[in-house]
C-alpha atoms as a PDB file:
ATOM      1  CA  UNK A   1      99.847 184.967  56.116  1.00  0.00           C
ATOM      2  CA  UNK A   2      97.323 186.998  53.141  1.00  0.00           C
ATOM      3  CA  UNK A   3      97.906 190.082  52.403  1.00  0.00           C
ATOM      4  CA  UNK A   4      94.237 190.535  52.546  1.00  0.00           C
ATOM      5  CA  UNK A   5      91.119 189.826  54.234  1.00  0.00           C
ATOM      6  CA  UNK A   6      88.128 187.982  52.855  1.00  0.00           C
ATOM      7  CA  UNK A   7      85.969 190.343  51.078  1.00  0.00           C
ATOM      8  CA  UNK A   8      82.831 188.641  53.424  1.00  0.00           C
ATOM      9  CA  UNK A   9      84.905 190.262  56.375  1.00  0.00           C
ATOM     10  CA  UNK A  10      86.757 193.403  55.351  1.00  0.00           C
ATOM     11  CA  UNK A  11      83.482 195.642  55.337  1.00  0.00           C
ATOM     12  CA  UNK A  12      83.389 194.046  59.366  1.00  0.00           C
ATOM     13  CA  UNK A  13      86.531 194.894  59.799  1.00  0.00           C
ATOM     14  CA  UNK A  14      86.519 198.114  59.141  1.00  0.00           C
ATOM     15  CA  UNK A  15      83.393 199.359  60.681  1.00  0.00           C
ATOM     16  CA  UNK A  16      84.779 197.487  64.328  1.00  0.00           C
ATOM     17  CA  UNK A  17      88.119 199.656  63.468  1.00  0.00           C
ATOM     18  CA  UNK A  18      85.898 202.556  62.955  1.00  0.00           C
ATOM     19  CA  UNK A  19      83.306 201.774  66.045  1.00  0.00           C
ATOM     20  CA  UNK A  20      86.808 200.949  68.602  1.00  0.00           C
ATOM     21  CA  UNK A  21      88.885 204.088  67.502  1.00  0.00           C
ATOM     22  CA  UNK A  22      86.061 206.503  67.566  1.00  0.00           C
ATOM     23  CA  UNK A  23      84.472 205.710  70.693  1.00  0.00           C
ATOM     24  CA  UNK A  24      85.535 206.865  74.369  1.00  0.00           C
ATOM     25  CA  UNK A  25      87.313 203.353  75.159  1.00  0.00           C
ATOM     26  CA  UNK A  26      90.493 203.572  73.550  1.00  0.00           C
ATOM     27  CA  UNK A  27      91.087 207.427  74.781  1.00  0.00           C
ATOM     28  CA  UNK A  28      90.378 205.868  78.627  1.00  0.00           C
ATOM     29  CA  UNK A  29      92.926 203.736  78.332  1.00  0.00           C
ATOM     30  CA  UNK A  30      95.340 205.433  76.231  1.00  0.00           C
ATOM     31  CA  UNK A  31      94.878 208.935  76.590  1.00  0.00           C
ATOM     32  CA  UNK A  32      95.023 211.556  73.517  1.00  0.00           C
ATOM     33  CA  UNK A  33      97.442 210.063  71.296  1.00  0.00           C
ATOM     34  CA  UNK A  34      96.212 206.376  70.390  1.00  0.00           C
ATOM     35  CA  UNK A  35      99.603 205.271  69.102  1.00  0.00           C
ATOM     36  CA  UNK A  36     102.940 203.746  71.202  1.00  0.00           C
ATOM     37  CA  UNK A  37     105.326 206.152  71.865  1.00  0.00           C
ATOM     38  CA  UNK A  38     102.769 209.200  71.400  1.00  0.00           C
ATOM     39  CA  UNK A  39     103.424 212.870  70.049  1.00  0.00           C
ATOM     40  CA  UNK A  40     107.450 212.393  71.403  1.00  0.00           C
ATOM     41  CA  UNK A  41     107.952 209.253  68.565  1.00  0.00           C
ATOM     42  CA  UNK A  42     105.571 211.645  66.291  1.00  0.00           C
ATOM     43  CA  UNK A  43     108.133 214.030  66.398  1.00  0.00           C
ATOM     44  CA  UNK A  44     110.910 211.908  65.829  1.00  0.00           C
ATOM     45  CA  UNK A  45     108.686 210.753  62.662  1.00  0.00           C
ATOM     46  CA  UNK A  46     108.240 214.177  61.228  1.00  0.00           C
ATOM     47  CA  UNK A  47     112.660 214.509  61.806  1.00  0.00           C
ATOM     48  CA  UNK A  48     112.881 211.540  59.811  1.00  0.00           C
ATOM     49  CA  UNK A  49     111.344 212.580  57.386  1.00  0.00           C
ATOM     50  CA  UNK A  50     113.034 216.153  57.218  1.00  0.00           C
ATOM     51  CA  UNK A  51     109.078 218.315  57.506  1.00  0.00           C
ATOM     52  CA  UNK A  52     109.348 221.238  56.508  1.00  0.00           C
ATOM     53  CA  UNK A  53     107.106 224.260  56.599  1.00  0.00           C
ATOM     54  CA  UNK A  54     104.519 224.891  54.190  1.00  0.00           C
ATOM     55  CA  UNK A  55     104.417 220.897  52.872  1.00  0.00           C
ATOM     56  CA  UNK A  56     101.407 219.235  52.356  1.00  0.00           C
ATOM     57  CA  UNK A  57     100.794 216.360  54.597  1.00  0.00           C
ATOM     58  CA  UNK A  58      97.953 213.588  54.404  1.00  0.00           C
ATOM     59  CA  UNK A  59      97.789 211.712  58.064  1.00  0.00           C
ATOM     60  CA  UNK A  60      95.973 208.545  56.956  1.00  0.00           C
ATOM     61  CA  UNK A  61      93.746 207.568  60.317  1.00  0.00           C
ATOM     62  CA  UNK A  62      94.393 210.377  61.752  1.00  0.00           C
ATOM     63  CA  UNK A  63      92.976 209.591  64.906  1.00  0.00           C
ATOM     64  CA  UNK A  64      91.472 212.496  66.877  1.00  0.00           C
ATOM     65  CA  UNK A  65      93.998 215.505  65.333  1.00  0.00           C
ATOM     66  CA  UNK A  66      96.601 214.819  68.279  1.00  0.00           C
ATOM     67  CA  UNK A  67      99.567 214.397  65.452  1.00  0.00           C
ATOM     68  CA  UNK A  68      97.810 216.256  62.966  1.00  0.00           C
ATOM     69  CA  UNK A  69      98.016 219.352  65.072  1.00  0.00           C
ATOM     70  CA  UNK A  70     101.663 218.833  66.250  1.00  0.00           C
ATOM     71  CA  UNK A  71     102.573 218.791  62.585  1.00  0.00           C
ATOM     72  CA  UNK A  72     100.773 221.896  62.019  1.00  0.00           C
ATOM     73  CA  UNK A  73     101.949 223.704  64.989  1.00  0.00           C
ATOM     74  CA  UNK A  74     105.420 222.952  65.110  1.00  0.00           C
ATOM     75  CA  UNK A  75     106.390 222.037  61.516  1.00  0.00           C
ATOM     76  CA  UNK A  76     104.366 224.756  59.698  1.00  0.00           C
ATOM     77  CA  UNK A  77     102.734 222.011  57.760  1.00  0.00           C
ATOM     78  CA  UNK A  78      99.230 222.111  55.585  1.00  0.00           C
ATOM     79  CA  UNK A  79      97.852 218.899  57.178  1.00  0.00           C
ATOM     80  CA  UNK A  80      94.989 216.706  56.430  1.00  0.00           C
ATOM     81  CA  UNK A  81      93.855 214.306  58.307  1.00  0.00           C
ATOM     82  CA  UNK A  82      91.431 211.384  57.143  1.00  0.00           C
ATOM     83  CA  UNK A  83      90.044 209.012  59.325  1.00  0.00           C
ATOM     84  CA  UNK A  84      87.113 206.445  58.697  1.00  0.00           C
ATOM     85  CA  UNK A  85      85.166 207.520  62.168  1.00  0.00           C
ATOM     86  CA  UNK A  86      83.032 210.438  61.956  1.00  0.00           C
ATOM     87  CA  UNK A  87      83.417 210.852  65.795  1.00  0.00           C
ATOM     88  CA  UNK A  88      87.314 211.024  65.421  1.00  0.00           C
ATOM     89  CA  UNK A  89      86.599 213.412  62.418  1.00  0.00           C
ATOM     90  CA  UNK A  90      84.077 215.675  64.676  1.00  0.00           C
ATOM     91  CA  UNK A  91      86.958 216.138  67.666  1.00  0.00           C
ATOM     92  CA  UNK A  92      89.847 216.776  65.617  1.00  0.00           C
ATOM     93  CA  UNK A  93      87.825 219.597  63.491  1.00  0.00           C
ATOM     94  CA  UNK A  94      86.577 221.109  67.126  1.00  0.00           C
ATOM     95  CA  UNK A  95      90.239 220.515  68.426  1.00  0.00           C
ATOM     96  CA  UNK A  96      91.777 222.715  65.157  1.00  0.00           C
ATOM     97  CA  UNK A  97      89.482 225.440  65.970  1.00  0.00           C
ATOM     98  CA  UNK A  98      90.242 225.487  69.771  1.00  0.00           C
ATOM     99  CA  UNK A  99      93.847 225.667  68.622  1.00  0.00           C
ATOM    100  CA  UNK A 100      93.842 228.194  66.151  1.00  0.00           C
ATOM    101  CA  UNK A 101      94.898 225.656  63.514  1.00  0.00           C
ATOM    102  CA  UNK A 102      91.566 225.508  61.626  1.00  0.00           C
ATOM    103  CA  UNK A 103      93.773 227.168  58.424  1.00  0.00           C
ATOM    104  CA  UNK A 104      96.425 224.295  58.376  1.00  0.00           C
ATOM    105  CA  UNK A 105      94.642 221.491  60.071  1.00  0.00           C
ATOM    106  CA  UNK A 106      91.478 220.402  58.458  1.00  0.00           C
ATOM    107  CA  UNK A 107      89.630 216.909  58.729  1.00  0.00           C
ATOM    108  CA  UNK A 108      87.472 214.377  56.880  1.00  0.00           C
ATOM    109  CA  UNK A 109      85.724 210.977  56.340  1.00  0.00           C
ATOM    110  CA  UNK A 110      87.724 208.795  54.354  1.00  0.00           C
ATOM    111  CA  UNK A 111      88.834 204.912  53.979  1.00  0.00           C
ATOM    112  CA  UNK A 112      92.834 204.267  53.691  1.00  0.00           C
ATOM    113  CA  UNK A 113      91.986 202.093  50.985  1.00  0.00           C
ATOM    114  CA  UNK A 114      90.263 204.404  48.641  1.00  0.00           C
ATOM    115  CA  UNK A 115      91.358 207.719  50.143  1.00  0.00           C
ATOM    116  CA  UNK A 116      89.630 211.042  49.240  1.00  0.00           C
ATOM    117  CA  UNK A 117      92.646 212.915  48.095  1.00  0.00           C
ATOM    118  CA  UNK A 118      93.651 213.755  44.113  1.00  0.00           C
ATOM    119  CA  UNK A 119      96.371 211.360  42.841  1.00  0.00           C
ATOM    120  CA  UNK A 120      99.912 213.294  43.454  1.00  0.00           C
ATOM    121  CA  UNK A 121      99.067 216.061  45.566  1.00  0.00           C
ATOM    122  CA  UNK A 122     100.523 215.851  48.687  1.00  0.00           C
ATOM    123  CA  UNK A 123     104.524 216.265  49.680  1.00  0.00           C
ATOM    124  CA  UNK A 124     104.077 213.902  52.633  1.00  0.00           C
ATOM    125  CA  UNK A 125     102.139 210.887  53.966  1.00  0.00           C
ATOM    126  CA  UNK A 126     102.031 210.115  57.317  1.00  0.00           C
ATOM    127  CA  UNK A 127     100.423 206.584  59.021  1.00  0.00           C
ATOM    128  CA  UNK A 128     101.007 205.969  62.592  1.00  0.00           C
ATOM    129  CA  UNK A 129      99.504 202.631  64.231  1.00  0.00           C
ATOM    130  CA  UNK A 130      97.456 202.068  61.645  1.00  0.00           C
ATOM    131  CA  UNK A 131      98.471 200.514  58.227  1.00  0.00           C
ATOM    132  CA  UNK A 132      97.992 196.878  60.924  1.00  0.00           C
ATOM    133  CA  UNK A 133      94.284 197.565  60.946  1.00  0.00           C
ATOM    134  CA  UNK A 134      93.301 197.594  57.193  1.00  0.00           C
ATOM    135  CA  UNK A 135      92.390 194.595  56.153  1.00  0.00           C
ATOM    136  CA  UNK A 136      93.381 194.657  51.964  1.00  0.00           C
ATOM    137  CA  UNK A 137      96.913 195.801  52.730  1.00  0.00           C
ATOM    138  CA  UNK A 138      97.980 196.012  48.686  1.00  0.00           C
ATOM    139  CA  UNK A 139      95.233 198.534  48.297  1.00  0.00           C
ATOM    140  CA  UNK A 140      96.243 200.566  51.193  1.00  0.00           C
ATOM    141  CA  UNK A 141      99.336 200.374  50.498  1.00  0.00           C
ATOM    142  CA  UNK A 142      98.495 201.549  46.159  1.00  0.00           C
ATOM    143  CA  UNK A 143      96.550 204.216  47.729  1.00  0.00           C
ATOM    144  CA  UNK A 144      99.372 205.989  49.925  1.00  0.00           C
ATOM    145  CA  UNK A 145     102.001 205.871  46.920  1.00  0.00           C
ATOM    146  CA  UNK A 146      99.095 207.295  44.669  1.00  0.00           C
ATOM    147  CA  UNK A 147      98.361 210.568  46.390  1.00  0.00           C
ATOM    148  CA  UNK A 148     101.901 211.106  47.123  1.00  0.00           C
ATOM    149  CA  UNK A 149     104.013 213.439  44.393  1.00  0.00           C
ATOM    150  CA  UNK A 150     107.107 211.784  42.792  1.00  0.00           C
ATOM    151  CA  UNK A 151     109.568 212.217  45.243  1.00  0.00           C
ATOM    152  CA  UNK A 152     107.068 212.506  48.096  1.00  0.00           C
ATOM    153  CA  UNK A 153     108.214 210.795  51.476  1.00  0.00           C
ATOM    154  CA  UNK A 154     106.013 208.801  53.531  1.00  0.00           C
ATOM    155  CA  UNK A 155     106.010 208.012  57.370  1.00  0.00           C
ATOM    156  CA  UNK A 156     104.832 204.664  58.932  1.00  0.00           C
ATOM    157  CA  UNK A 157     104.731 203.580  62.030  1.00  0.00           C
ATOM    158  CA  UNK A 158     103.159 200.169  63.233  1.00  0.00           C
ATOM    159  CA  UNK A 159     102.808 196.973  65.334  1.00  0.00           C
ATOM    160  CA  UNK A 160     104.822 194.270  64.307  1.00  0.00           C
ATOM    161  CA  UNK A 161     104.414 190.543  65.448  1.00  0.00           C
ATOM    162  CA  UNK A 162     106.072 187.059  64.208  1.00  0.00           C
ATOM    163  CA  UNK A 163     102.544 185.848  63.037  1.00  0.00           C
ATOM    164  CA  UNK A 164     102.921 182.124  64.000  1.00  0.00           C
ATOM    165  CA  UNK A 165     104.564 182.594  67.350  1.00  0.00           C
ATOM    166  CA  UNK A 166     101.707 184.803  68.889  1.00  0.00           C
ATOM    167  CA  UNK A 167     100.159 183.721  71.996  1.00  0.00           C
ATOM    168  CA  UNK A 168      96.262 183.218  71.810  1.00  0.00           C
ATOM    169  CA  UNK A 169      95.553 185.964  74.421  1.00  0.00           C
ATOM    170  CA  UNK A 170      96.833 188.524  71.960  1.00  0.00           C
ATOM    171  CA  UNK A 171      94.407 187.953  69.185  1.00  0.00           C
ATOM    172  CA  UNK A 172      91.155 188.683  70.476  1.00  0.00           C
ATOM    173  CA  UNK A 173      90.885 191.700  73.002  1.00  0.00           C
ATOM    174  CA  UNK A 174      89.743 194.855  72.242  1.00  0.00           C
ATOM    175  CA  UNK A 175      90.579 198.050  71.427  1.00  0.00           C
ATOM    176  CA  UNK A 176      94.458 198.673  71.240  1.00  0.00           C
ATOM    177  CA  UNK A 177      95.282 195.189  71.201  1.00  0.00           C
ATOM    178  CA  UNK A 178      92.941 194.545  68.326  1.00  0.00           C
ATOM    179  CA  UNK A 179      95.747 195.869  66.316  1.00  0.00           C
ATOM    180  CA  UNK A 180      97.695 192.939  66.935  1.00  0.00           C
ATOM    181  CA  UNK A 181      95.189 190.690  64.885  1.00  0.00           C
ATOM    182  CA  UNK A 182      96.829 191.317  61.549  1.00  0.00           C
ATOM    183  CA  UNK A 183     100.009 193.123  62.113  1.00  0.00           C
ATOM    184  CA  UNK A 184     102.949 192.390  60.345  1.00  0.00           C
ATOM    185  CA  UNK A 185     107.156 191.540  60.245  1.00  0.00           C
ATOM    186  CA  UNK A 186     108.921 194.647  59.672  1.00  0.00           C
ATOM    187  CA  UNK A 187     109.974 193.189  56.539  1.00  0.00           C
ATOM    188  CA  UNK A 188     106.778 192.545  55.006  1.00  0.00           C
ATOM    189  CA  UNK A 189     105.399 196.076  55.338  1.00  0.00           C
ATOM    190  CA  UNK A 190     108.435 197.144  53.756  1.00  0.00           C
ATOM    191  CA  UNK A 191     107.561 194.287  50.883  1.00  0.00           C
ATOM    192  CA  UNK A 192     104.424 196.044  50.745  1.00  0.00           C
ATOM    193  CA  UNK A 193     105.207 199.499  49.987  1.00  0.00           C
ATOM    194  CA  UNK A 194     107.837 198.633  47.413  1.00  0.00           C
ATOM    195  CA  UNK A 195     105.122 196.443  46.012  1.00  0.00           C
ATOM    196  CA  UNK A 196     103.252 199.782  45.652  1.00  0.00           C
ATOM    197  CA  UNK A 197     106.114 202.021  43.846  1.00  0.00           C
ATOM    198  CA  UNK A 198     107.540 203.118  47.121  1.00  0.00           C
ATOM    199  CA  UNK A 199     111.279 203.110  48.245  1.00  0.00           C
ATOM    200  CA  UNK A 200     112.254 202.400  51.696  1.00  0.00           C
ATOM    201  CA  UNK A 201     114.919 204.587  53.168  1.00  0.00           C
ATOM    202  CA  UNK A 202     114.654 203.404  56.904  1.00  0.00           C
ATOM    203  CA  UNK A 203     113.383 201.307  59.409  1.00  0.00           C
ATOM    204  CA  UNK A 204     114.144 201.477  63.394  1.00  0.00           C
ATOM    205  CA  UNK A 205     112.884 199.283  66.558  1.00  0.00           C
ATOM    206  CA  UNK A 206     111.005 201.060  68.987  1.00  0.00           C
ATOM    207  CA  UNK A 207     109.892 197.857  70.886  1.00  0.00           C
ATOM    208  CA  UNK A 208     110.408 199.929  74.597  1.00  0.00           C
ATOM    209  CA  UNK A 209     107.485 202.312  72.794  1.00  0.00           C
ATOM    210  CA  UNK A 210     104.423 198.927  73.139  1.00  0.00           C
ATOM    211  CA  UNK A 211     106.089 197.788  76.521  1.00  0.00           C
ATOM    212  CA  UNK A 212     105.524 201.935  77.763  1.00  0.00           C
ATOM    213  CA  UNK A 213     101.872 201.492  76.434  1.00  0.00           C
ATOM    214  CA  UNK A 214     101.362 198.132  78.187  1.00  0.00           C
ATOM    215  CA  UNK A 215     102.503 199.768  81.221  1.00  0.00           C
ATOM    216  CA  UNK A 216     100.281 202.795  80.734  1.00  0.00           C
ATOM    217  CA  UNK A 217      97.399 200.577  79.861  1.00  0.00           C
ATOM    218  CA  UNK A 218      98.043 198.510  83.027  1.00  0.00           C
ATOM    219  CA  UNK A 219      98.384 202.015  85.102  1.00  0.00           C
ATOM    220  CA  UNK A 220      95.222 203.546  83.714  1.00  0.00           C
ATOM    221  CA  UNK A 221      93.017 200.050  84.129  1.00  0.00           C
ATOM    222  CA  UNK A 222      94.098 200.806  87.798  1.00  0.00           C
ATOM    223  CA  UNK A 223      92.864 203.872  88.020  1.00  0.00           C
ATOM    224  CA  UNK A 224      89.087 203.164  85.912  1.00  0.00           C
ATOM    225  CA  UNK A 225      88.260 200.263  88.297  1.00  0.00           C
ATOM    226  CA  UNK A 226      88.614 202.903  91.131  1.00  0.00           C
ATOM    227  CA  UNK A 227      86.988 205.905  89.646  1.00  0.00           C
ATOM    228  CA  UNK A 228      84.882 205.092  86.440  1.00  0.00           C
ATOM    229  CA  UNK A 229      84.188 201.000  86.745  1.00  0.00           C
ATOM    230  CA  UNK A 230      80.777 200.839  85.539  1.00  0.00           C
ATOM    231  CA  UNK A 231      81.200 202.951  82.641  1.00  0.00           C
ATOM    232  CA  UNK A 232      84.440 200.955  81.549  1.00  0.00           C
ATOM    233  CA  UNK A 233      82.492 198.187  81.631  1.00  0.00           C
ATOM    234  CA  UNK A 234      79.703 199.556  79.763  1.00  0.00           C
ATOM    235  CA  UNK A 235      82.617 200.213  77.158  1.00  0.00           C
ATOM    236  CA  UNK A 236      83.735 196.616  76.946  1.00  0.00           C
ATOM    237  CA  UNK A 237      86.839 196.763  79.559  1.00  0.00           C
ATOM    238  CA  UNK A 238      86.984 193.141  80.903  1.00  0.00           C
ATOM    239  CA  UNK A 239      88.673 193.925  84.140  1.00  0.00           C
ATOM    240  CA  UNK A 240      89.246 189.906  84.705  1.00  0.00           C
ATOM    241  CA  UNK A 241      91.007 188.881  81.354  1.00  0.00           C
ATOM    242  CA  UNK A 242      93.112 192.068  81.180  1.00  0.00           C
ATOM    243  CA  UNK A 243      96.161 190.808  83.661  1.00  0.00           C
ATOM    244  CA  UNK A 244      96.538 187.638  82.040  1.00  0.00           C
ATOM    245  CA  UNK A 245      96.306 189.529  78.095  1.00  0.00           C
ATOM    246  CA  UNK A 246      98.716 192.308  79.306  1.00  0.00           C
ATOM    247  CA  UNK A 247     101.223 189.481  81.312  1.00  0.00           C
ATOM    248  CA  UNK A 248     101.750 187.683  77.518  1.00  0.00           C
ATOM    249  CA  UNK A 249     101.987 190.959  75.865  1.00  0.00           C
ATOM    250  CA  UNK A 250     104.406 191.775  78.020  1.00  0.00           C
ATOM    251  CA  UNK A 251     106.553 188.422  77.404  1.00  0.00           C
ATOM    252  CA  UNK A 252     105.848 188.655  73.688  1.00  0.00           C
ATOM    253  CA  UNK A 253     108.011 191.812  74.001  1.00  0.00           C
ATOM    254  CA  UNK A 254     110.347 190.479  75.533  1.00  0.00           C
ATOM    255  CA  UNK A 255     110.452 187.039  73.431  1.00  0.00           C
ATOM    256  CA  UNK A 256     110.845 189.592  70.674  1.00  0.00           C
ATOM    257  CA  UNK A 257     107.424 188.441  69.429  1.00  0.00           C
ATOM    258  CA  UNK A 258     105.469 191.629  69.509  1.00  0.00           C
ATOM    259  CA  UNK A 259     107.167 195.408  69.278  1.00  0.00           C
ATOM    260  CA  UNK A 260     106.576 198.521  67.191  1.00  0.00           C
ATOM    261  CA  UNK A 261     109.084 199.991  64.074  1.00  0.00           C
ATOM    262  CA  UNK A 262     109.022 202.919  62.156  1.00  0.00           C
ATOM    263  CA  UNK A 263     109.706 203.249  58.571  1.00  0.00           C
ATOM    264  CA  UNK A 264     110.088 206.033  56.000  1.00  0.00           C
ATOM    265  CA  UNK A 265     109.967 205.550  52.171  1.00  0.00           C
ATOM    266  CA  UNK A 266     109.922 207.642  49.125  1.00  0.00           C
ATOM    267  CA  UNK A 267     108.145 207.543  45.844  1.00  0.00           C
ATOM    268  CA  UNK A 268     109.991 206.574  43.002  1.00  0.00           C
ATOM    269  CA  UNK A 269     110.209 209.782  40.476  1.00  0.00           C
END
């Protein structure tokens, strides 16, 4: 499979990434963190990659501040989080100043692949459920080992699929499961951060993290046809295709097909 999109649909791409992520459907079906295994596998991110206080992070799509604020709060951390949705952008900056954290958490419009941030000047990069969705993954990829110091660590984690063994409900729903549409092995992210000057110094499953979210997706569609139907529908929730997408998702788990990794690399001094 490219690396990269067609240029005639990367700018689509991106603004249906932007329009999904920063509208109300993904946080009705998943809640405040958008990403499998939520703040508890962003913690065990930040461990990995030893945070300490006073480093400055970058959280590349950082969503609406959920892991941008944990990092601040309970790391100490100078965090800044870029995300391509001025929505997402708007919530986490109202978010940092409910919390206190408008000091160390602050917020703004960018694109992964040509990210607002001076070349070498952050200690950390962090990219959770995310790195799947941009469609030139080189240039991504170039622009997280760019802003990073030499020596600077960086923090992924993502969907991974076997491209050619993914069933055809998986490739065309919305929202989370848009993801899925050009995720990766393990093993070729990891090709494409040491394409980029990067080091990897770990990778580790976390397939029971998508097969929670499925669950939690499956829970939470329960509970929207009973209290909010006509607004999830307004949304784009298709109430009668989601059993049959979540049953394959499921089995692609378990066929080993679909799951979720984390990885940590360093930049080459």
């Amino acid at each position: 499979m490219n690396s990269k999109i067609e240029p005639a649909n990367a700018a689509h791409a991106k603004t249906c990434c932007a329009a999904t992520y920063g509208s109300d459907l993904v946080a009705l079906l998943l809640g405040d963190s958008y990403h499998p295994g939520g703040l508890t596998l962003t913690r065990q991110l930040a461990a990995r990659l030893d945070l300490r206080a006073g480093e400055r992070v970058l959280d590349v799509a950082s969503g609406r501040g959920a892991s941008a604020l944990v990092l601040a709060a309970e790391y100490g951390s100078a965090v800044t989080g870029v995300d391509l949705s001025e929505a997402n952008v708007a919530l986490a900056t109202g978010a940092a100043q409910s919390a206190g954290l408008a000091d160390r958490a602050r917020f703004r419009v960018g694109d992964a692949e040509l990210l607002p941030v001076d070349t070498r000047s952050v200690d950390v990069v962090v990219c959770e459920c995310a790195f799947c969705t941009f469609p030139d993954k080189p240039t991504a990829a170039a622009e997280l080992a760019r802003v990073l110091r030499p020596g600077g660590r960086l923090g992924m984690t993502d969907v991974t699929v076997t491209p050619d063994r993914l069933p055809p409900e998986l490739t065309g729903m919305g929202a989370w499961i848009a993801c899925v549409a050009d995720a990766r092995p393990l093993d070729e992210y990891a090709a494409l951060l040491t394409g980029a000057g990067l080091t990897v110094t770990h990778t580790e499953r976390h397939d029971d993290a998508i097969a929670a979210m499925i669950d939690q997706i499956e829970a939470r569609l329960t509970v929207v046809w009973m209290t909010a139907r006509a607004r999830a529908k307004a949304l784009g929730v298709d109430f009668a295709r989601a059993p049959a997408v979540l049953a394959a998702a499921r089995t692609a788990v378990a066929d080993g097909v679909l799951g979720y990794a984390l990885l940590t690399a360093v930049k080459r001094r």
